[in-house]
Every structure is written in structure tokens, then in C-alpha cells.
PDB file of N, CA and C in Angstrom:
ATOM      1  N   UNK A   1      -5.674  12.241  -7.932  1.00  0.00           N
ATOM      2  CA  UNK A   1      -6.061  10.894  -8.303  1.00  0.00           C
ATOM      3  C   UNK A   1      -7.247  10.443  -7.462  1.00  0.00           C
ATOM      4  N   UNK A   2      -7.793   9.893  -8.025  1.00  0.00           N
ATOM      5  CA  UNK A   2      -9.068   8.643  -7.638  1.00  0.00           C
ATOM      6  C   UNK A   2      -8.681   7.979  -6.393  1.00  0.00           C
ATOM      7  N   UNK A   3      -9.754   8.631  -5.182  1.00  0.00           N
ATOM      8  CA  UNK A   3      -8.680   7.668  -3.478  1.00  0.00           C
ATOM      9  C   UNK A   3     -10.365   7.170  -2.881  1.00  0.00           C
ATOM     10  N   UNK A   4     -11.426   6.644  -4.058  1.00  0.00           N
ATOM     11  CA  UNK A   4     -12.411   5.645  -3.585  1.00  0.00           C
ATOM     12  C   UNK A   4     -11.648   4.210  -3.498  1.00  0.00           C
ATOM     13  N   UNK A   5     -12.559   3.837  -2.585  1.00  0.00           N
ATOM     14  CA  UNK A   5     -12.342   2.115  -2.152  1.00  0.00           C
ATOM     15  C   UNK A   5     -13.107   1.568  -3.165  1.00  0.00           C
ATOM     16  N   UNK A   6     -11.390   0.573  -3.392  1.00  0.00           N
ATOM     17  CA  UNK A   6     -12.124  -0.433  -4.555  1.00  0.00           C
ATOM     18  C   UNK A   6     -11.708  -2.041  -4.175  1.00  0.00           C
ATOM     19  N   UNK A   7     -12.054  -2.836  -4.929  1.00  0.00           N
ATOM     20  CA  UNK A   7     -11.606  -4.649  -4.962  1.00  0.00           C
ATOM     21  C   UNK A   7     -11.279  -4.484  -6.718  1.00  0.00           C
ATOM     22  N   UNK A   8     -10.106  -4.915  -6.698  1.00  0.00           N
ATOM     23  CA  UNK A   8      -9.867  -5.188  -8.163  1.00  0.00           C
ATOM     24  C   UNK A   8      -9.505  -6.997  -8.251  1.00  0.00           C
ATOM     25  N   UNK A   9     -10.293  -7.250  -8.973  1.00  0.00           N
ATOM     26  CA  UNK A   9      -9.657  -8.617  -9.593  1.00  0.00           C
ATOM     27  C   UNK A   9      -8.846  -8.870 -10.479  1.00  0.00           C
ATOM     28  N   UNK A  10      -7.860  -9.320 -10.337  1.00  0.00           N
ATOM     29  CA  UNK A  10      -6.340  -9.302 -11.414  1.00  0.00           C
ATOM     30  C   UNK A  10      -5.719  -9.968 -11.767  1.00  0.00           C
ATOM     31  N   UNK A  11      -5.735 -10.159 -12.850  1.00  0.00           N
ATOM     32  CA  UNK A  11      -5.246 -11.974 -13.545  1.00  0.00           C
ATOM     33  C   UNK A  11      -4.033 -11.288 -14.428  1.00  0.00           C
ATOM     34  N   UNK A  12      -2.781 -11.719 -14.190  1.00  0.00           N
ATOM     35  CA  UNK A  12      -1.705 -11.343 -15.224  1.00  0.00           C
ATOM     36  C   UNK A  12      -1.005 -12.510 -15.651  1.00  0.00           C
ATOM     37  N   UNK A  13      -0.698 -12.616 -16.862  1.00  0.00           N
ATOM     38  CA  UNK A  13      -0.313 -13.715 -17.961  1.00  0.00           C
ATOM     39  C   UNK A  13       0.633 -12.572 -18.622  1.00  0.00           C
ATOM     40  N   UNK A  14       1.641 -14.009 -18.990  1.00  0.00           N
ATOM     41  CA  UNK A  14       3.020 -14.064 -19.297  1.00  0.00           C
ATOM     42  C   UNK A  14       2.350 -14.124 -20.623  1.00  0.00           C
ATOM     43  N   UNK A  15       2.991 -13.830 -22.415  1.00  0.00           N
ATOM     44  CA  UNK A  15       2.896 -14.065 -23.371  1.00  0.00           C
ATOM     45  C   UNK A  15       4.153 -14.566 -23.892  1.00  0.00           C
ATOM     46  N   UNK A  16       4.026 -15.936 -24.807  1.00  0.00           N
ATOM     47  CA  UNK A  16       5.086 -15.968 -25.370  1.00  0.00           C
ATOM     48  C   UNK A  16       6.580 -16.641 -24.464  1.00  0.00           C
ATOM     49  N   UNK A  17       5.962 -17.202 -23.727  1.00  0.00           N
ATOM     50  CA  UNK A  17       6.815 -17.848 -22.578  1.00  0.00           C
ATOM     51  C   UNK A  17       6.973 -19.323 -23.628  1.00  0.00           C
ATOM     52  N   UNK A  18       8.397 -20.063 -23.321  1.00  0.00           N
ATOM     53  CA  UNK A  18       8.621 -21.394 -23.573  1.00  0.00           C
ATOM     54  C   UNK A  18       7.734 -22.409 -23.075  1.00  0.00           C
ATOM     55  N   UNK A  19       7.196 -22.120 -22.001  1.00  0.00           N
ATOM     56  CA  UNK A  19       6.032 -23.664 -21.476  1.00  0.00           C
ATOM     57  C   UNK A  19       4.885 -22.998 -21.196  1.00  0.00           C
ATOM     58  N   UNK A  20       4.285 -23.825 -20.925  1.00  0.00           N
ATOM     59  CA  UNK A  20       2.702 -23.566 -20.947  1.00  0.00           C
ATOM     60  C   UNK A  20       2.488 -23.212 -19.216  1.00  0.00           C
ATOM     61  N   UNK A  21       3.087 -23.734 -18.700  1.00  0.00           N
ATOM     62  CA  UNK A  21       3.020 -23.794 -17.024  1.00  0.00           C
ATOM     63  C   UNK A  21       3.295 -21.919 -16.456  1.00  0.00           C
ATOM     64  N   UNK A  22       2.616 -21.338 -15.716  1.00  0.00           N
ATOM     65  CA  UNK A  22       3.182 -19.710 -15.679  1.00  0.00           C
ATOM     66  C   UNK A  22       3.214 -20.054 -13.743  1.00  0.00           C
ATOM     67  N   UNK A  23       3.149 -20.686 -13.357  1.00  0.00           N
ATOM     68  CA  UNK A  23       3.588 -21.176 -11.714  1.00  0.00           C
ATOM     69  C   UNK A  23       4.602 -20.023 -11.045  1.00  0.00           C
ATOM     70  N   UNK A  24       5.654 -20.144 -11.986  1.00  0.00           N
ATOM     71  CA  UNK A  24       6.645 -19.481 -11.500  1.00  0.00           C
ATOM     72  C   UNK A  24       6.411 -18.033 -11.561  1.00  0.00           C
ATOM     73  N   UNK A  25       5.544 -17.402 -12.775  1.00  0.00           N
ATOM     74  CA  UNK A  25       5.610 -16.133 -12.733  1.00  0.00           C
ATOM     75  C   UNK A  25       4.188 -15.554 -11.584  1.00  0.00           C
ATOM     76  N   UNK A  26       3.549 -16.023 -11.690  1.00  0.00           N
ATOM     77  CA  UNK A  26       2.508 -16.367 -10.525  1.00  0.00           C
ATOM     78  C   UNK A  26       2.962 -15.802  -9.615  1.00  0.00           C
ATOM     79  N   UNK A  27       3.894 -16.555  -9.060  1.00  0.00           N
ATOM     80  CA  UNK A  27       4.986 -16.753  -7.583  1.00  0.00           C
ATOM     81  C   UNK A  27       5.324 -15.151  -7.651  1.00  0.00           C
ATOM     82  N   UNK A  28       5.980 -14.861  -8.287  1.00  0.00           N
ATOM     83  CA  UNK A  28       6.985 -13.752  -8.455  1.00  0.00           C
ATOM     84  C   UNK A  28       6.226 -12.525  -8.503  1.00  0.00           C
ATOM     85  N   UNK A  29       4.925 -12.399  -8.884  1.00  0.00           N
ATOM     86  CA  UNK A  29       3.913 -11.372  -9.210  1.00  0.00           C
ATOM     87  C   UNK A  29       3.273 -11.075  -7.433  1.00  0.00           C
ATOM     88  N   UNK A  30       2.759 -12.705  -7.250  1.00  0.00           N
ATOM     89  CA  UNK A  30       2.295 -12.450  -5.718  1.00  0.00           C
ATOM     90  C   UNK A  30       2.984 -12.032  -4.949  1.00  0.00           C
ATOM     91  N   UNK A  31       4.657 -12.227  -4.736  1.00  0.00           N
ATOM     92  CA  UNK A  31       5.735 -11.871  -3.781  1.00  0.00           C
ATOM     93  C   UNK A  31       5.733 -10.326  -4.267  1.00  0.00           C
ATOM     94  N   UNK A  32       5.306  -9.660  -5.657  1.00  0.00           N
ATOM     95  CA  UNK A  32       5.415  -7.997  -5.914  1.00  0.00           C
ATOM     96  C   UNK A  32       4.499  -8.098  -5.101  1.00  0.00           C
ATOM     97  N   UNK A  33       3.090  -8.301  -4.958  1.00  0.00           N
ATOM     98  CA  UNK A  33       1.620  -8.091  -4.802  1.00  0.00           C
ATOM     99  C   UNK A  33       1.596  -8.047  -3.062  1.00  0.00           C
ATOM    100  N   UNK A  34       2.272  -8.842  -1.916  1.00  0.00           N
ATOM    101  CA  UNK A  34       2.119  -9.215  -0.942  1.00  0.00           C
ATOM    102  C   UNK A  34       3.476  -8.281  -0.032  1.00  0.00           C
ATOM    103  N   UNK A  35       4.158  -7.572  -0.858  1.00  0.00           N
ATOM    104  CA  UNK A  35       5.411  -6.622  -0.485  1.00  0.00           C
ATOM    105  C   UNK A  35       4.972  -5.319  -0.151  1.00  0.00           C
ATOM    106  N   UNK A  36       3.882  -4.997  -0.968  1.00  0.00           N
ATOM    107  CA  UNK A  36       2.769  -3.839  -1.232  1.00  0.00           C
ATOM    108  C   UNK A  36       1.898  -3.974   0.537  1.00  0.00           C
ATOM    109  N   UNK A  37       1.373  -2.361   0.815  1.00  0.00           N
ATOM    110  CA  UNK A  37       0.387  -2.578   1.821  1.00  0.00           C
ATOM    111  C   UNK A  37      -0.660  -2.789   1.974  1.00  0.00           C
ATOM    112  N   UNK A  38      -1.175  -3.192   0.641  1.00  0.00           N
ATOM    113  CA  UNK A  38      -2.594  -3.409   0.584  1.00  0.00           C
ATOM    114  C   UNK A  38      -2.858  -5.082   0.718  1.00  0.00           C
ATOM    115  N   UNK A  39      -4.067  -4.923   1.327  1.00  0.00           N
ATOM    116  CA  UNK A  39      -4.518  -6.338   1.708  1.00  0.00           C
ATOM    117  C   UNK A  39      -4.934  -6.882   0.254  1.00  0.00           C
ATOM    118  N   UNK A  40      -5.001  -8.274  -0.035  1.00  0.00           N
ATOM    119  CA  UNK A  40      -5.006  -9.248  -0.788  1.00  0.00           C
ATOM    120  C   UNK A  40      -5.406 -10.498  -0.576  1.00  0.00           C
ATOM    121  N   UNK A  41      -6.169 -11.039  -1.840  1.00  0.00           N
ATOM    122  CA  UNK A  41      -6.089 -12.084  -1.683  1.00  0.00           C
ATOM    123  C   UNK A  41      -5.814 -13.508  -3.298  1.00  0.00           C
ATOM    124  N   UNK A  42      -4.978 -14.307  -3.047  1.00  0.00           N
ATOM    125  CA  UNK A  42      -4.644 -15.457  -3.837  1.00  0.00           C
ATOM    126  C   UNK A  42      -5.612 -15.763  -4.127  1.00  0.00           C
ATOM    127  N   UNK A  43      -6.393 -16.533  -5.711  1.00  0.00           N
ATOM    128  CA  UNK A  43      -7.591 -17.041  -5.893  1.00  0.00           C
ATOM    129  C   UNK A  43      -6.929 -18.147  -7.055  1.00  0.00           C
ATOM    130  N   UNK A  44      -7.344 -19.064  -7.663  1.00  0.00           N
ATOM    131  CA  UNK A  44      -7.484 -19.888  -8.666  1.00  0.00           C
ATOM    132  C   UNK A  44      -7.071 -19.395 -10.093  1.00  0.00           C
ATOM    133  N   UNK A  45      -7.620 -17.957  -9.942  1.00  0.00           N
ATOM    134  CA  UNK A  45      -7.621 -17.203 -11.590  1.00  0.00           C
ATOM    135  C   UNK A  45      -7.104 -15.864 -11.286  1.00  0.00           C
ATOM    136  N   UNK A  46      -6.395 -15.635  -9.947  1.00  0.00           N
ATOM    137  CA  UNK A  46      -5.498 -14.160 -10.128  1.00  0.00           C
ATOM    138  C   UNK A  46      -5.617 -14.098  -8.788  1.00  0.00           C
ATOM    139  N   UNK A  47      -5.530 -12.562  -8.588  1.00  0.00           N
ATOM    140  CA  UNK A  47      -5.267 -11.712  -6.970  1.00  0.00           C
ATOM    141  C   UNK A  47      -6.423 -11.068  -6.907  1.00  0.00           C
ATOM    142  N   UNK A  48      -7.220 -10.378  -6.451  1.00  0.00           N
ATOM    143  CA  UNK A  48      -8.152  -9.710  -5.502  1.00  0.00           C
ATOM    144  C   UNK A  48      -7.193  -8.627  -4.515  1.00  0.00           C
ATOM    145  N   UNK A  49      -7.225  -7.555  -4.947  1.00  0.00           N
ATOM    146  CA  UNK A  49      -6.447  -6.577  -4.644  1.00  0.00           C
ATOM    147  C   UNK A  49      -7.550  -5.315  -4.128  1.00  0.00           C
ATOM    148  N   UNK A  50      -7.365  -4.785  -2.472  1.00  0.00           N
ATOM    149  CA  UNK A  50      -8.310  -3.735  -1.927  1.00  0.00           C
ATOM    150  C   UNK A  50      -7.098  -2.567  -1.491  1.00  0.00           C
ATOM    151  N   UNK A  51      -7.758  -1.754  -1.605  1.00  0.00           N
ATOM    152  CA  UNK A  51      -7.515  -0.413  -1.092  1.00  0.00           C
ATOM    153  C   UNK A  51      -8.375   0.720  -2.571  1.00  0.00           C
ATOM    154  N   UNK A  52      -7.236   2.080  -1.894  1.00  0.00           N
ATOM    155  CA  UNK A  52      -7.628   2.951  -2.623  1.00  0.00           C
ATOM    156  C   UNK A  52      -7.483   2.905  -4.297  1.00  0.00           C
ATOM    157  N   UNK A  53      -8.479   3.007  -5.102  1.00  0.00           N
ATOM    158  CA  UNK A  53      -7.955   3.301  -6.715  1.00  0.00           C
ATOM    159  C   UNK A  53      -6.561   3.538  -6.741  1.00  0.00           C
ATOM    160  N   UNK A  54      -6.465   5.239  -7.074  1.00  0.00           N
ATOM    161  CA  UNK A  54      -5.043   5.184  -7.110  1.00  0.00           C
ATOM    162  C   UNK A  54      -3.933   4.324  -6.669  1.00  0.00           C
ATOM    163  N   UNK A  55      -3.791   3.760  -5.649  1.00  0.00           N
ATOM    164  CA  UNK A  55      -3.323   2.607  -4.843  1.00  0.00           C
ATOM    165  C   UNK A  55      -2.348   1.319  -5.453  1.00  0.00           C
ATOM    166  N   UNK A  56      -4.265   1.302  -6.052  1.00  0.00           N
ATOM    167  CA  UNK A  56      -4.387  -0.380  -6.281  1.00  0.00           C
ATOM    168  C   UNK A  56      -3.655  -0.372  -7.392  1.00  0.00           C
ATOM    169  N   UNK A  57      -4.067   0.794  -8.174  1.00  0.00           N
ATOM    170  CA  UNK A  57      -3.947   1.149 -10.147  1.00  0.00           C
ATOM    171  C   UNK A  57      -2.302   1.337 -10.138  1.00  0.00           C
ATOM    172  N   UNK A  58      -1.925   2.072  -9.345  1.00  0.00           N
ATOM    173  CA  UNK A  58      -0.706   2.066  -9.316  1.00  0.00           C
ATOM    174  C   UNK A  58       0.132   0.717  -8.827  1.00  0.00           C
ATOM    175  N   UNK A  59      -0.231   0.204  -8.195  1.00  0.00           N
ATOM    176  CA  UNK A  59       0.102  -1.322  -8.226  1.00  0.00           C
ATOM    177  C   UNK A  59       0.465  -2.457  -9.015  1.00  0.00           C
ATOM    178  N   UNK A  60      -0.375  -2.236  -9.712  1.00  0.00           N
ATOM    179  CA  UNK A  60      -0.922  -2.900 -10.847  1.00  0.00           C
ATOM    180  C   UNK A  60       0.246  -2.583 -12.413  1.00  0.00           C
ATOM    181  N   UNK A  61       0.509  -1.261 -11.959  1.00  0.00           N
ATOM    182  CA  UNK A  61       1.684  -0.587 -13.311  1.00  0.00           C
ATOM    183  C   UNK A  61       2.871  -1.277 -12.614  1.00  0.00           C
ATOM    184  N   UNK A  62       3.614  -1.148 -11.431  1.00  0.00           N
ATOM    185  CA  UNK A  62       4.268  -2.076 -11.002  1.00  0.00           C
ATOM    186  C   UNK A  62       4.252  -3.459 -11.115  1.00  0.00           C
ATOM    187  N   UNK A  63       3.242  -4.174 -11.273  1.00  0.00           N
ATOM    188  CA  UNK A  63       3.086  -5.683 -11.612  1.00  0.00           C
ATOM    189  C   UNK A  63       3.607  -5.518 -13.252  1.00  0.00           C
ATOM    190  N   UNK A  64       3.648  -5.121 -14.286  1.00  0.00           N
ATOM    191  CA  UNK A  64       3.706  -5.091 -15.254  1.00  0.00           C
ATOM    192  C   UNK A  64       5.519  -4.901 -15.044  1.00  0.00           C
ATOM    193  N   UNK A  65       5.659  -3.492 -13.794  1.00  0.00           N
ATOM    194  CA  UNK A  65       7.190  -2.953 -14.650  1.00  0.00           C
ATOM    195  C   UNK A  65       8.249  -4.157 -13.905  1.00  0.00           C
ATOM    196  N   UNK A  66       7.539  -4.528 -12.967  1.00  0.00           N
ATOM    197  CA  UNK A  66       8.293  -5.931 -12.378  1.00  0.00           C
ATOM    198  C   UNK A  66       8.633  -7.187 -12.943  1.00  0.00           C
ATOM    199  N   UNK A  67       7.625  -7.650 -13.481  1.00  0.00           N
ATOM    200  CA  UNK A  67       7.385  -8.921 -14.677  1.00  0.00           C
ATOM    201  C   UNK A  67       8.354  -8.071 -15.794  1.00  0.00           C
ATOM    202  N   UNK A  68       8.189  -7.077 -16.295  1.00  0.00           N
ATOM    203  CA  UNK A  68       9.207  -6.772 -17.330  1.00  0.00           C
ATOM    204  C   UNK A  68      11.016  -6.582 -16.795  1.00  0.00           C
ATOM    205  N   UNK A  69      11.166  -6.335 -15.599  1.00  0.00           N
ATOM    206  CA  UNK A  69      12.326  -6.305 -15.450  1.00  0.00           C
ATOM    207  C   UNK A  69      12.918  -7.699 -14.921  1.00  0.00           C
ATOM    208  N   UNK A  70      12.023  -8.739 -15.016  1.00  0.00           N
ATOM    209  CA  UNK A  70      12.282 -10.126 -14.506  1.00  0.00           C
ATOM    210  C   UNK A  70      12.621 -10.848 -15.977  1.00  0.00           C
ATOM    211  N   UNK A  71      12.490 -10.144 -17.174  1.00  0.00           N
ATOM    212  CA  UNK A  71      12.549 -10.874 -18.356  1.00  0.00           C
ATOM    213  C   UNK A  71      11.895 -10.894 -19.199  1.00  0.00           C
ATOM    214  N   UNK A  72      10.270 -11.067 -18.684  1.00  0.00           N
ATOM    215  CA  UNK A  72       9.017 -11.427 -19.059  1.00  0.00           C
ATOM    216  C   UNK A  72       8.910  -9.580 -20.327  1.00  0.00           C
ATOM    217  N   UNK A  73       8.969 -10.745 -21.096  1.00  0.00           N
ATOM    218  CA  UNK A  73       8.791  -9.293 -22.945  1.00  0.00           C
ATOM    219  C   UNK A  73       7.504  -8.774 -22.749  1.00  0.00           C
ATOM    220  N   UNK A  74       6.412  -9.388 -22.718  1.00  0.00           N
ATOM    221  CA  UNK A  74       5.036  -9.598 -23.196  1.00  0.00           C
ATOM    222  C   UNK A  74       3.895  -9.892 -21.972  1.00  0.00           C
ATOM    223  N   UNK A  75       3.392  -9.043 -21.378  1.00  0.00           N
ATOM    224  CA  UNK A  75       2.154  -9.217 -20.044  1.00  0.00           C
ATOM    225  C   UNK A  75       1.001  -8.668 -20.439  1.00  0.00           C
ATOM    226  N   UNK A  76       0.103  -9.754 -20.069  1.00  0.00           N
ATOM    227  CA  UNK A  76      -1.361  -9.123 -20.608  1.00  0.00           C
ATOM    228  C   UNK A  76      -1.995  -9.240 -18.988  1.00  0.00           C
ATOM    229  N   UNK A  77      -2.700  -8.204 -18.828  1.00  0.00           N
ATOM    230  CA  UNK A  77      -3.465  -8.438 -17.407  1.00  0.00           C
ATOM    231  C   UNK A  77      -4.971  -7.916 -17.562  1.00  0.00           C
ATOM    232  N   UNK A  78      -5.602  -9.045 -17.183  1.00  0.00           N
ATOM    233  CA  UNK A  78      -6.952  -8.563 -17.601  1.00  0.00           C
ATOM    234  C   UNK A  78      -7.554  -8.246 -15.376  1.00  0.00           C
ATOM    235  N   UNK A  79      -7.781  -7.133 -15.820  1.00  0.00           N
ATOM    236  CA  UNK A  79      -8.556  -6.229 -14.221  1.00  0.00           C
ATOM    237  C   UNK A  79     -10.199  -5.956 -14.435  1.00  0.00           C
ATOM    238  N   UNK A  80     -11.129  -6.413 -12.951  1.00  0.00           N
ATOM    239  CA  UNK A  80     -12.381  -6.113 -12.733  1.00  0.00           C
ATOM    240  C   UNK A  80     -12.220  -5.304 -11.661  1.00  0.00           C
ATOM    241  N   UNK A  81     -12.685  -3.789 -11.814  1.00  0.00           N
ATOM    242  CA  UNK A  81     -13.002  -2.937 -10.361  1.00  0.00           C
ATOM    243  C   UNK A  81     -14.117  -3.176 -10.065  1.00  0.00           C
ATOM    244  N   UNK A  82     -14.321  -3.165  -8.361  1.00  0.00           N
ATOM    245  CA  UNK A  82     -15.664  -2.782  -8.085  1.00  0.00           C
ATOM    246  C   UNK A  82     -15.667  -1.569  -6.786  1.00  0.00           C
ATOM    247  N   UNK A  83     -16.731  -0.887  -6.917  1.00  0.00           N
ATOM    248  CA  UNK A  83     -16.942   0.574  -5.953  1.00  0.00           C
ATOM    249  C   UNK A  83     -18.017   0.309  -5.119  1.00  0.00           C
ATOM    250  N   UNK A  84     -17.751   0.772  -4.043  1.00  0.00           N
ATOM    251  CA  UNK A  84     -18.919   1.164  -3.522  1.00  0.00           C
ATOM    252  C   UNK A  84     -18.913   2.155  -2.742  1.00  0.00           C
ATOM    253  N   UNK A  85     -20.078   2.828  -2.951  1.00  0.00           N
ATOM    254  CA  UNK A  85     -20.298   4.417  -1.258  1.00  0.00           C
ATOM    255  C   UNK A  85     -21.357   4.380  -0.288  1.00  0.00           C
ATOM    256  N   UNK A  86     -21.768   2.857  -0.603  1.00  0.00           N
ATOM    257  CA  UNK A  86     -22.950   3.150   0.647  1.00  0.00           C
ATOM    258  C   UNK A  86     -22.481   2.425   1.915  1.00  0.00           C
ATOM    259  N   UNK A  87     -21.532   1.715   1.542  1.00  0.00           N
ATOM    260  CA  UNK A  87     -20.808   0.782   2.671  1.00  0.00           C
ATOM    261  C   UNK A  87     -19.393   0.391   2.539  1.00  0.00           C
ATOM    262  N   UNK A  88     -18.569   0.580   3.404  1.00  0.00           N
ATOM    263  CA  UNK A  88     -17.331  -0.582   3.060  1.00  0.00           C
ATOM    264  C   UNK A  88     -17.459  -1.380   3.475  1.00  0.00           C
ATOM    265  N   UNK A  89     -17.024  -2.304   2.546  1.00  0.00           N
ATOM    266  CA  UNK A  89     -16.618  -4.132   1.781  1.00  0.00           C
ATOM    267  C   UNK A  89     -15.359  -4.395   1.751  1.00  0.00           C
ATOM    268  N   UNK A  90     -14.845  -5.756   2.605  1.00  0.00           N
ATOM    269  CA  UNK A  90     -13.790  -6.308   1.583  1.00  0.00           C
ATOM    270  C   UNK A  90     -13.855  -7.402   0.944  1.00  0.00           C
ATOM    271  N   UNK A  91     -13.273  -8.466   0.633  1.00  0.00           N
ATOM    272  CA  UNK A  91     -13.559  -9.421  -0.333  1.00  0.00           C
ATOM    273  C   UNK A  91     -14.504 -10.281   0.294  1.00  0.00           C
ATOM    274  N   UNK A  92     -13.529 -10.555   1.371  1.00  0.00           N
ATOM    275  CA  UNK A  92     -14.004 -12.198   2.328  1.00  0.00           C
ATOM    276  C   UNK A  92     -15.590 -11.348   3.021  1.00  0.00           C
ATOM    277  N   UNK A  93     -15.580 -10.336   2.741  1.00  0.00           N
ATOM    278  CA  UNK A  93     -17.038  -9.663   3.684  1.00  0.00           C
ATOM    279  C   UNK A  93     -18.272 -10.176   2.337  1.00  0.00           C
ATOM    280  N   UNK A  94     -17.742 -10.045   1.192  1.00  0.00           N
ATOM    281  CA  UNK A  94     -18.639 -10.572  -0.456  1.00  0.00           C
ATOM    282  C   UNK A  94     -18.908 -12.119  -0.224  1.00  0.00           C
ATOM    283  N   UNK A  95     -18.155 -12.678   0.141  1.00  0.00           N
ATOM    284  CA  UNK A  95     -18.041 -13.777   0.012  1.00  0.00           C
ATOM    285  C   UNK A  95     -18.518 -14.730   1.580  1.00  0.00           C
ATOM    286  N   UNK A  96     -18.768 -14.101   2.518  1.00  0.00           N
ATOM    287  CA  UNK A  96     -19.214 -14.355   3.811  1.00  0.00           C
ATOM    288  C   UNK A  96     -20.736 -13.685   3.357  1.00  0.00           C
ATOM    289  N   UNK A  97     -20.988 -13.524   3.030  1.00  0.00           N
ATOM    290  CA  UNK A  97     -22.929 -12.811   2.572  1.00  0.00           C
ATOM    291  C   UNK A  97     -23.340 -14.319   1.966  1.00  0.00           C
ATOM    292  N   UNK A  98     -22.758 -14.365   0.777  1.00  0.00           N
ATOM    293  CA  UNK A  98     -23.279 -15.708  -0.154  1.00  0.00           C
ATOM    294  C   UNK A  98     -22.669 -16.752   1.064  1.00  0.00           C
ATOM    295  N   UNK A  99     -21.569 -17.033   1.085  1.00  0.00           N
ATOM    296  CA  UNK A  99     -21.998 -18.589   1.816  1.00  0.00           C
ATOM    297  C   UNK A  99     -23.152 -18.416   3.555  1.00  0.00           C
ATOM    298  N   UNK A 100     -23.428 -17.145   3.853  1.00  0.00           N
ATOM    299  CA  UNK A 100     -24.196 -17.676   4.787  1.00  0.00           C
ATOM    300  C   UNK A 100     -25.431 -17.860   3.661  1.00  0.00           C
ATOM    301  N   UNK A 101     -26.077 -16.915   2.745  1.00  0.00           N
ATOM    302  CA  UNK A 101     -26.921 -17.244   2.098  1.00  0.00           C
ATOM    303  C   UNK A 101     -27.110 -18.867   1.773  1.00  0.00           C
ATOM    304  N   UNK A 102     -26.262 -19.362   1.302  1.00  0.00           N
ATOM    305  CA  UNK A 102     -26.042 -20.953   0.800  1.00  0.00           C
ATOM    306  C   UNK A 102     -25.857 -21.959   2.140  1.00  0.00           C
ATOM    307  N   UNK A 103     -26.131 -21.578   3.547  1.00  0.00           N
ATOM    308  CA  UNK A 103     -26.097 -22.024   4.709  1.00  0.00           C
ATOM    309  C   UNK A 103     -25.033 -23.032   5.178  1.00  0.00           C
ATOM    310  N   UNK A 104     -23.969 -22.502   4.473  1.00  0.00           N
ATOM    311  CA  UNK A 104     -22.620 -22.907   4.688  1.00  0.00           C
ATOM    312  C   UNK A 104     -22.055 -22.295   6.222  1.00  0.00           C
TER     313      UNK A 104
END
């Protein structure tokens, strides 16, 4: 398997749930996500998940087989990888570039 360093961005939604509110499954996904050894991070619109591909990817099949054994019929998860080999990156290192850029 694939053991490059990646950042995946990861948004997973419940389908077909009684309310519109997914709070709770949120909760329950991050407590899979934060049990795991890979570093992370909580955002507005999903998780930000680092380590190795294989790792992460395999992670990620667990977020699904977890949400399904919690009840949840129906999970859609939409994922962004990103690679790199000329340097390692982690999130807050992406995001510490632009706000010094923006002289924050």
C-alpha cells in the first residue's frame, strides 16, 4: 500500500436521517477519528486527517463501518488528498504560511 504523507479533508454525512441537525453523528465520527493515531484536526465542514495514505484511507473505511454499525443505513463522505515530496507539511504549517502572508 501507498505509505506517502498526505492531509485528507473529510466531510461525512448521514443520508436519510429524521432531522436535519447531524451534531450528533459529527460527535460520534470525531470520537472514531480522535481514538485513531493520527493527528487531526475539527473544522466547520469536516476533519483534516494527516498521516500515511494507507493510514488515513484506511481510516476513513472505518468511519463508514462505524457510522454503519451505530445505525446510520446511508453515509456519503466526500475526501480531498493532498501530497507532497519536496517537504513535509501539516495542516496548521498551510495555514500558518497564509495568515503570516495576510499579517495576522
Amino acid at each position: 500500500m501507498a505509505k506517502i504523507h498526505c492531509l485528507a479533508d473529510v466531510c461525512s454525512v448521514p443520508i436519510g436521517t429524521a432531522s436535519p441537525s447531524i451534531s450528533d453523528f459529527v460527535a460520534e465520527i470525531e470520537r472514531k477519528i480522535r481514538q485513531s493515531h493520527l493527528k487531526s484536526t475539527l473544522h466547520s465542514a469536516g476533519t483534516t486527517i494527516e498521516g500515511p495514505w494507507d493510514e488515513v484511507m484506511s481510516l476513513i473505511g472505518e468511519i463508514h463501518e462505524h457510522a454503519h454499525a451505530l445505525g446510520y443505513v446511508r453515509v456519503h463522505t466526500d475526501i480531498r488528498v493532498g501530497t507532497r515530496t519536496d517537504k513535509n507539511q501539516t495542516a496548521q504549517d498551510k495555514m500558518d504560511v497564509v495568515l503570516k502572508k495576510l499579517g495576522a
